[in-house]
PDB file of N, CA and C in Angstrom:
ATOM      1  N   UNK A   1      13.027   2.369 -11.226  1.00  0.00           N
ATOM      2  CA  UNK A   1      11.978   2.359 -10.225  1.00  0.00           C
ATOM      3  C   UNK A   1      10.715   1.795 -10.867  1.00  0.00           C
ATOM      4  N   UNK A   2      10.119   0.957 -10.145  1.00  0.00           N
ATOM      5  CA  UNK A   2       8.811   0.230 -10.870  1.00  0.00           C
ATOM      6  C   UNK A   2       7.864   1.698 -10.932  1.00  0.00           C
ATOM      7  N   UNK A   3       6.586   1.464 -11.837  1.00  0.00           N
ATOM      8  CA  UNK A   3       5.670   2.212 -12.333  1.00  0.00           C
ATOM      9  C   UNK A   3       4.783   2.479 -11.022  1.00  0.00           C
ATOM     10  N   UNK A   4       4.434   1.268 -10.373  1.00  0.00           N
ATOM     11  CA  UNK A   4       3.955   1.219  -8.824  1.00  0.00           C
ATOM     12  C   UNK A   4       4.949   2.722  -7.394  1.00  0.00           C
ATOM     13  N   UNK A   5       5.960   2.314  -7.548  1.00  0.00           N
ATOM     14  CA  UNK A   5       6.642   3.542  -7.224  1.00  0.00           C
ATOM     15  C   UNK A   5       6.558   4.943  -7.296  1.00  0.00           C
ATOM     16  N   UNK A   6       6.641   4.769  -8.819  1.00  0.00           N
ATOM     17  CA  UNK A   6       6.554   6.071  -9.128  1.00  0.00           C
ATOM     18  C   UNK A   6       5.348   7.184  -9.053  1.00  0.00           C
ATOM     19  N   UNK A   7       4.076   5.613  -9.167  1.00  0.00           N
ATOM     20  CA  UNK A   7       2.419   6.738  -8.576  1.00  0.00           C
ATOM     21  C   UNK A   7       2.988   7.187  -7.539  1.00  0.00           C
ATOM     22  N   UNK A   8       3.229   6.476  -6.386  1.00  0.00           N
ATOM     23  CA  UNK A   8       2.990   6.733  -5.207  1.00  0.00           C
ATOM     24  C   UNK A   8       3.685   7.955  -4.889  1.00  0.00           C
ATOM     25  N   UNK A   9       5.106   7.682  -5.655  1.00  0.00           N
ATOM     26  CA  UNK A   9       5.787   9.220  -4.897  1.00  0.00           C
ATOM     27  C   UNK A   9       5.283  10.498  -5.605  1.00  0.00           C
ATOM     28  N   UNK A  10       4.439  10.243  -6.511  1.00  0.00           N
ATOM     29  CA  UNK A  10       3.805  11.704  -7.774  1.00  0.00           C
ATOM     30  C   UNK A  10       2.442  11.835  -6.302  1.00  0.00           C
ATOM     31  N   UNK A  11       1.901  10.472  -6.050  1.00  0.00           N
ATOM     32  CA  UNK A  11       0.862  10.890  -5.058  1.00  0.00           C
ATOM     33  C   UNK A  11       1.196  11.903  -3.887  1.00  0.00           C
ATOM     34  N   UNK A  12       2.365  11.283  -3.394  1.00  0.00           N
ATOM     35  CA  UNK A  12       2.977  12.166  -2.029  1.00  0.00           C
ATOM     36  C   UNK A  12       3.277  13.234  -2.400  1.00  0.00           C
ATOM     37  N   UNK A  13       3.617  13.431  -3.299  1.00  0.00           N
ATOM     38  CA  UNK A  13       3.826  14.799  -3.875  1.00  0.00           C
ATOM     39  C   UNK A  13       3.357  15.856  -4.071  1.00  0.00           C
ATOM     40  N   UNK A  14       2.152  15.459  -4.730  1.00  0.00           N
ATOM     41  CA  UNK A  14       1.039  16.051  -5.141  1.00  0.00           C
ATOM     42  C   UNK A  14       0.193  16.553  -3.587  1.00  0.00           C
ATOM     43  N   UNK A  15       0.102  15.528  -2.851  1.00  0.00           N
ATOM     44  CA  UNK A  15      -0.636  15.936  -1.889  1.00  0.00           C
ATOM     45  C   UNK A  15       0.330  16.929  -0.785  1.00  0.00           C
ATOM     46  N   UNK A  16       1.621  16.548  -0.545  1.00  0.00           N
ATOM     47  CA  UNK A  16       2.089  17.813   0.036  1.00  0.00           C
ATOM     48  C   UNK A  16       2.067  18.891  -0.568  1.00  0.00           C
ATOM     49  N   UNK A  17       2.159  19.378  -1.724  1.00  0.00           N
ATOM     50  CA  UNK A  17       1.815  20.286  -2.508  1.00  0.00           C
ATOM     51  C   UNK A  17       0.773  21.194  -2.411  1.00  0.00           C
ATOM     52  N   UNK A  18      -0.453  19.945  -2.046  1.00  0.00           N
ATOM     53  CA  UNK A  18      -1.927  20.708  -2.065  1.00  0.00           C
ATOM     54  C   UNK A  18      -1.959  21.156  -0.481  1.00  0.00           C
ATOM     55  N   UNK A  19      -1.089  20.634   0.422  1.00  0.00           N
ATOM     56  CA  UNK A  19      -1.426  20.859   1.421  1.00  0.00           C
ATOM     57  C   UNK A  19      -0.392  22.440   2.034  1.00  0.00           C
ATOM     58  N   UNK A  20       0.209  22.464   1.319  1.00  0.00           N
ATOM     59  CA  UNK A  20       1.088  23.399   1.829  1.00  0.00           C
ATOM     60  C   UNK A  20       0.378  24.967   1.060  1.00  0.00           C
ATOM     61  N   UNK A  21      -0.214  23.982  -0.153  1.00  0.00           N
ATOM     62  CA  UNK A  21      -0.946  25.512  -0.560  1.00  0.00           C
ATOM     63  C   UNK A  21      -2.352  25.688  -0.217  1.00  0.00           C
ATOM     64  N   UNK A  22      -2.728  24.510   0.483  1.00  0.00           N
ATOM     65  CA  UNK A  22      -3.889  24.676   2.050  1.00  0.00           C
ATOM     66  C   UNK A  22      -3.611  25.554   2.667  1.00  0.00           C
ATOM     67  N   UNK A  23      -2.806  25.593   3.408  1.00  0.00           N
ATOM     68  CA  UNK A  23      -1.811  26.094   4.544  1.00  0.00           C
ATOM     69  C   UNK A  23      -2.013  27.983   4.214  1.00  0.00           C
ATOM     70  N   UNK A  24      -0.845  27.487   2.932  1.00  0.00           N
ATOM     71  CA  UNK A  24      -0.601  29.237   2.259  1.00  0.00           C
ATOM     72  C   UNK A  24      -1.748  30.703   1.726  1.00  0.00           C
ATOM     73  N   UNK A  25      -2.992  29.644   1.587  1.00  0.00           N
ATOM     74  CA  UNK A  25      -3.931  30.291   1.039  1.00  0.00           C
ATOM     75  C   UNK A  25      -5.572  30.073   2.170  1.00  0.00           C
ATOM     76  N   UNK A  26      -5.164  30.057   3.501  1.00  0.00           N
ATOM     77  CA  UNK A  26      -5.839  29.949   4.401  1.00  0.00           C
ATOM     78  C   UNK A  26      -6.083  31.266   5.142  1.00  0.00           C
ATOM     79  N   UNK A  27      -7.527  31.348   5.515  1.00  0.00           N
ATOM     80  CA  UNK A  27      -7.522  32.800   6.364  1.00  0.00           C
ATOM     81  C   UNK A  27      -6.958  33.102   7.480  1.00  0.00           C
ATOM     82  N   UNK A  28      -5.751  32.402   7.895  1.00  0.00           N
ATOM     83  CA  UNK A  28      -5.136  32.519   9.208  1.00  0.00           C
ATOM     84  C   UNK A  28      -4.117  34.047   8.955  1.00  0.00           C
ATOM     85  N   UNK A  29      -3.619  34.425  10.145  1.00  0.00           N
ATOM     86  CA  UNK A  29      -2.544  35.504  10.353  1.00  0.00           C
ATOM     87  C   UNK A  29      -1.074  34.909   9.684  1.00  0.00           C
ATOM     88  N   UNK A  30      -0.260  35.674   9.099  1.00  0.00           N
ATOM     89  CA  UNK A  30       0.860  34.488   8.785  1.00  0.00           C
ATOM     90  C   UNK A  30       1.516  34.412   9.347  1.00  0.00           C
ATOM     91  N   UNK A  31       1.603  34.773  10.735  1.00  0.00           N
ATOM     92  CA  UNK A  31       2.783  34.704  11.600  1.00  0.00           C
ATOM     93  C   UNK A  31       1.747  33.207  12.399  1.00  0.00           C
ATOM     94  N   UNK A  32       0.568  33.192  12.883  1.00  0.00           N
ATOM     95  CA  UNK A  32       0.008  31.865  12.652  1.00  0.00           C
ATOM     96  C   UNK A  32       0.420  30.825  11.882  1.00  0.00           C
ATOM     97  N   UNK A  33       0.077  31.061  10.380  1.00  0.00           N
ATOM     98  CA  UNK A  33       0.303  29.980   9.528  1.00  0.00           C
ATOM     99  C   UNK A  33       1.848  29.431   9.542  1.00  0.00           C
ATOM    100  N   UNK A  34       2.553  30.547   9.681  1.00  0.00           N
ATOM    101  CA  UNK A  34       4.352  30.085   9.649  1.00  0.00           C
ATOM    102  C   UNK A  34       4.800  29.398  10.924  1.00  0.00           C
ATOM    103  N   UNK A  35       3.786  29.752  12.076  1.00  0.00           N
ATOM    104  CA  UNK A  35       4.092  28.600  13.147  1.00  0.00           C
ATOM    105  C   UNK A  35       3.318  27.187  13.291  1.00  0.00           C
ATOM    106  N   UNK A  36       2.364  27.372  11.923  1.00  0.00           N
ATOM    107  CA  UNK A  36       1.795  26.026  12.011  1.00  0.00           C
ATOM    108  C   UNK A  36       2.526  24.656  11.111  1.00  0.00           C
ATOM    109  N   UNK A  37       2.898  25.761  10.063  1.00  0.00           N
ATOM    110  CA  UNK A  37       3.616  25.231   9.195  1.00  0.00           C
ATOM    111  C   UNK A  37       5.615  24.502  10.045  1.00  0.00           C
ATOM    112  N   UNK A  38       5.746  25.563  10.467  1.00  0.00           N
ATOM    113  CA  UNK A  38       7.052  25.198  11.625  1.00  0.00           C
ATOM    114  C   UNK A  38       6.718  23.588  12.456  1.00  0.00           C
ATOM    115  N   UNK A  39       5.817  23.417  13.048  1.00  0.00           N
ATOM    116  CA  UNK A  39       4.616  22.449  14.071  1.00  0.00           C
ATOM    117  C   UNK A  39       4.730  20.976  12.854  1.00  0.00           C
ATOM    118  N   UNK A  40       3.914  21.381  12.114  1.00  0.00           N
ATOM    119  CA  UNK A  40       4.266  20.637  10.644  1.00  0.00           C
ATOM    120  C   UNK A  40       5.596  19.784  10.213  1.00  0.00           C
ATOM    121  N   UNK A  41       6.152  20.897  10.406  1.00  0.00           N
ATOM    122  CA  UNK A  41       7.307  20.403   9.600  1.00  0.00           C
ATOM    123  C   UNK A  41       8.578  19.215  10.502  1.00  0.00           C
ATOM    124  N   UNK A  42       8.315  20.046  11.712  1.00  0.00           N
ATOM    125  CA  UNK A  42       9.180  18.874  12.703  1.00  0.00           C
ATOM    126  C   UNK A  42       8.875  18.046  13.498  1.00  0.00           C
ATOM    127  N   UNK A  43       6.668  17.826  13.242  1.00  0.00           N
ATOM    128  CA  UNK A  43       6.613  15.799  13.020  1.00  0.00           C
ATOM    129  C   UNK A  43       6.327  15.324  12.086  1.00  0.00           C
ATOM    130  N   UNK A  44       7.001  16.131  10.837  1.00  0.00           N
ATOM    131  CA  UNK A  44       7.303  15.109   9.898  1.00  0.00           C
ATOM    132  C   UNK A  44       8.478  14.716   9.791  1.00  0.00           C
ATOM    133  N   UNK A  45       9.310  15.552  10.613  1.00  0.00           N
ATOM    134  CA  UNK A  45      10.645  14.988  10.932  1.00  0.00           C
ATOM    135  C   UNK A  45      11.286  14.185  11.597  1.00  0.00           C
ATOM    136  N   UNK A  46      10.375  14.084  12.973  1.00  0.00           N
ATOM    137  CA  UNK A  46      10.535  13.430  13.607  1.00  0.00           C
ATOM    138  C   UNK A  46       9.966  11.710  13.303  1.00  0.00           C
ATOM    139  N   UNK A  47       8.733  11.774  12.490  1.00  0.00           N
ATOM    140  CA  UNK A  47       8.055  10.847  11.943  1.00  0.00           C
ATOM    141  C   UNK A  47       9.136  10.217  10.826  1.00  0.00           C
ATOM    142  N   UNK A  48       9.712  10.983  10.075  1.00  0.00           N
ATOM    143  CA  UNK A  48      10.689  10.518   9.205  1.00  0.00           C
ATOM    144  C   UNK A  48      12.150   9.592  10.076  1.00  0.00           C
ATOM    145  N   UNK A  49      12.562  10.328  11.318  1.00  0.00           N
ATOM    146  CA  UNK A  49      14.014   9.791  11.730  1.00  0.00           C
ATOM    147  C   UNK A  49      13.073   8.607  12.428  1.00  0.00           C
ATOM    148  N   UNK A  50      12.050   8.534  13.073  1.00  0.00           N
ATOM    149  CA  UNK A  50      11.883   7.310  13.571  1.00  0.00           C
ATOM    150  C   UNK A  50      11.348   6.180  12.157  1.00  0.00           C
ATOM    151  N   UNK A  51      11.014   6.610  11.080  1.00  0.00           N
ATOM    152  CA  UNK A  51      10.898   5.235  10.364  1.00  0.00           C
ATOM    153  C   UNK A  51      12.595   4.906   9.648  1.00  0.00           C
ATOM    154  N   UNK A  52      13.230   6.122   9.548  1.00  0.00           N
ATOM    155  CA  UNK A  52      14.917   5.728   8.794  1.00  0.00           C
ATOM    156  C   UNK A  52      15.716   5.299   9.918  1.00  0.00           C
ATOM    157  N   UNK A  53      15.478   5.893  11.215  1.00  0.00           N
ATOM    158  CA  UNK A  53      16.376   5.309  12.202  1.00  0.00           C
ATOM    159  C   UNK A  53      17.709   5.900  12.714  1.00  0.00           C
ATOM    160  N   UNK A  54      17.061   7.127  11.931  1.00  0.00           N
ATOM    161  CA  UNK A  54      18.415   7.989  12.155  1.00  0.00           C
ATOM    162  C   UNK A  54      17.959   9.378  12.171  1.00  0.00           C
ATOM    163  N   UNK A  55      19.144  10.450  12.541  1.00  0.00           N
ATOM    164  CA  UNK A  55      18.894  11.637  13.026  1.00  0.00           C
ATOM    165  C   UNK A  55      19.036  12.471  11.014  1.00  0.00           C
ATOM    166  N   UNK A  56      18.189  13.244  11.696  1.00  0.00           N
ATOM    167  CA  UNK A  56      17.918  14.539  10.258  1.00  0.00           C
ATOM    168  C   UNK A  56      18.579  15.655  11.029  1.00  0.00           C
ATOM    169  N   UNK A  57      19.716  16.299  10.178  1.00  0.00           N
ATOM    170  CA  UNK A  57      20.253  17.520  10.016  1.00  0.00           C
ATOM    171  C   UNK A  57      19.094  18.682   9.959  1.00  0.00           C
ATOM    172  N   UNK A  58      19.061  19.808  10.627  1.00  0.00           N
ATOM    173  CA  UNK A  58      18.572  20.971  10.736  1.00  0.00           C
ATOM    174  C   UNK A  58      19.046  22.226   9.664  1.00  0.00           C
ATOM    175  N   UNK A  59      18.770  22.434   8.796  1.00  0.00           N
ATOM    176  CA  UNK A  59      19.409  23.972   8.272  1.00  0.00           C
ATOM    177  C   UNK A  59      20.541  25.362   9.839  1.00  0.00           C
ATOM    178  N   UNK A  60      19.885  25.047  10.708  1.00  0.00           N
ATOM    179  CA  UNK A  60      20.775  25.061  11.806  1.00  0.00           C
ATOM    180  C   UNK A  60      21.707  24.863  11.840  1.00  0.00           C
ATOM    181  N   UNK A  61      21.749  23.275  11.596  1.00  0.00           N
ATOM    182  CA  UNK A  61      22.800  22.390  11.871  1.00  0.00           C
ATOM    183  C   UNK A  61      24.236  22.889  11.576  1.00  0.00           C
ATOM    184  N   UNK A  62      24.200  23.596  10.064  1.00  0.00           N
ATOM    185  CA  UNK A  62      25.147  24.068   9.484  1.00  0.00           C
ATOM    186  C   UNK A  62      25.899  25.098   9.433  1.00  0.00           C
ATOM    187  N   UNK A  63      27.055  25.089   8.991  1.00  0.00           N
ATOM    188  CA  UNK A  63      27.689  26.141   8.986  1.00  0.00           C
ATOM    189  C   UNK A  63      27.949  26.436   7.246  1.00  0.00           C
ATOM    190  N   UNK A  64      27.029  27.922   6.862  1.00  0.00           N
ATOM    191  CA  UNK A  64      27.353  28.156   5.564  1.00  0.00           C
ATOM    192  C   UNK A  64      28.441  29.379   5.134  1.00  0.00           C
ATOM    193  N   UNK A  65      29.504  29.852   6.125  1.00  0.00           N
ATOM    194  CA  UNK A  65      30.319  30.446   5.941  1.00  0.00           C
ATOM    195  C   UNK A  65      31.688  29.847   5.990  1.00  0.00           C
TER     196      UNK A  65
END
């Protein structure tokens, strides 16, 4: 992976990181924060299947027995 790459994904990284411990260390209720974070999480999912073009599996989705 070029050096150019590799900032970028340490950047994305880093910043979901900071943002989730935004999130975690915010004066909200946590039954708030866990539905904001929920809100969060599935348009970035949705943001993700429309740039790959394809559908993302749910932890749902599965069957772990």
């Amino acid at each position: 992976m070029k050096t150019t790459g590799k900032i970028f994904l340490t950047f994305l990284g880093g910043a979901a990181a900071g943002a989730v411990a935004g999130l975690l260390f915010a004066p909200e209720k946590g039954e708030t924060t866990r539905e904001l974070l929920a809100e969060k999480g599935e348009e970035l999912k949705k943001t993700l299947e429309d740039a790959l073009g394809t559908n993302i599996a749910s932890s749902s989705d599965f069957n772990f027995y």
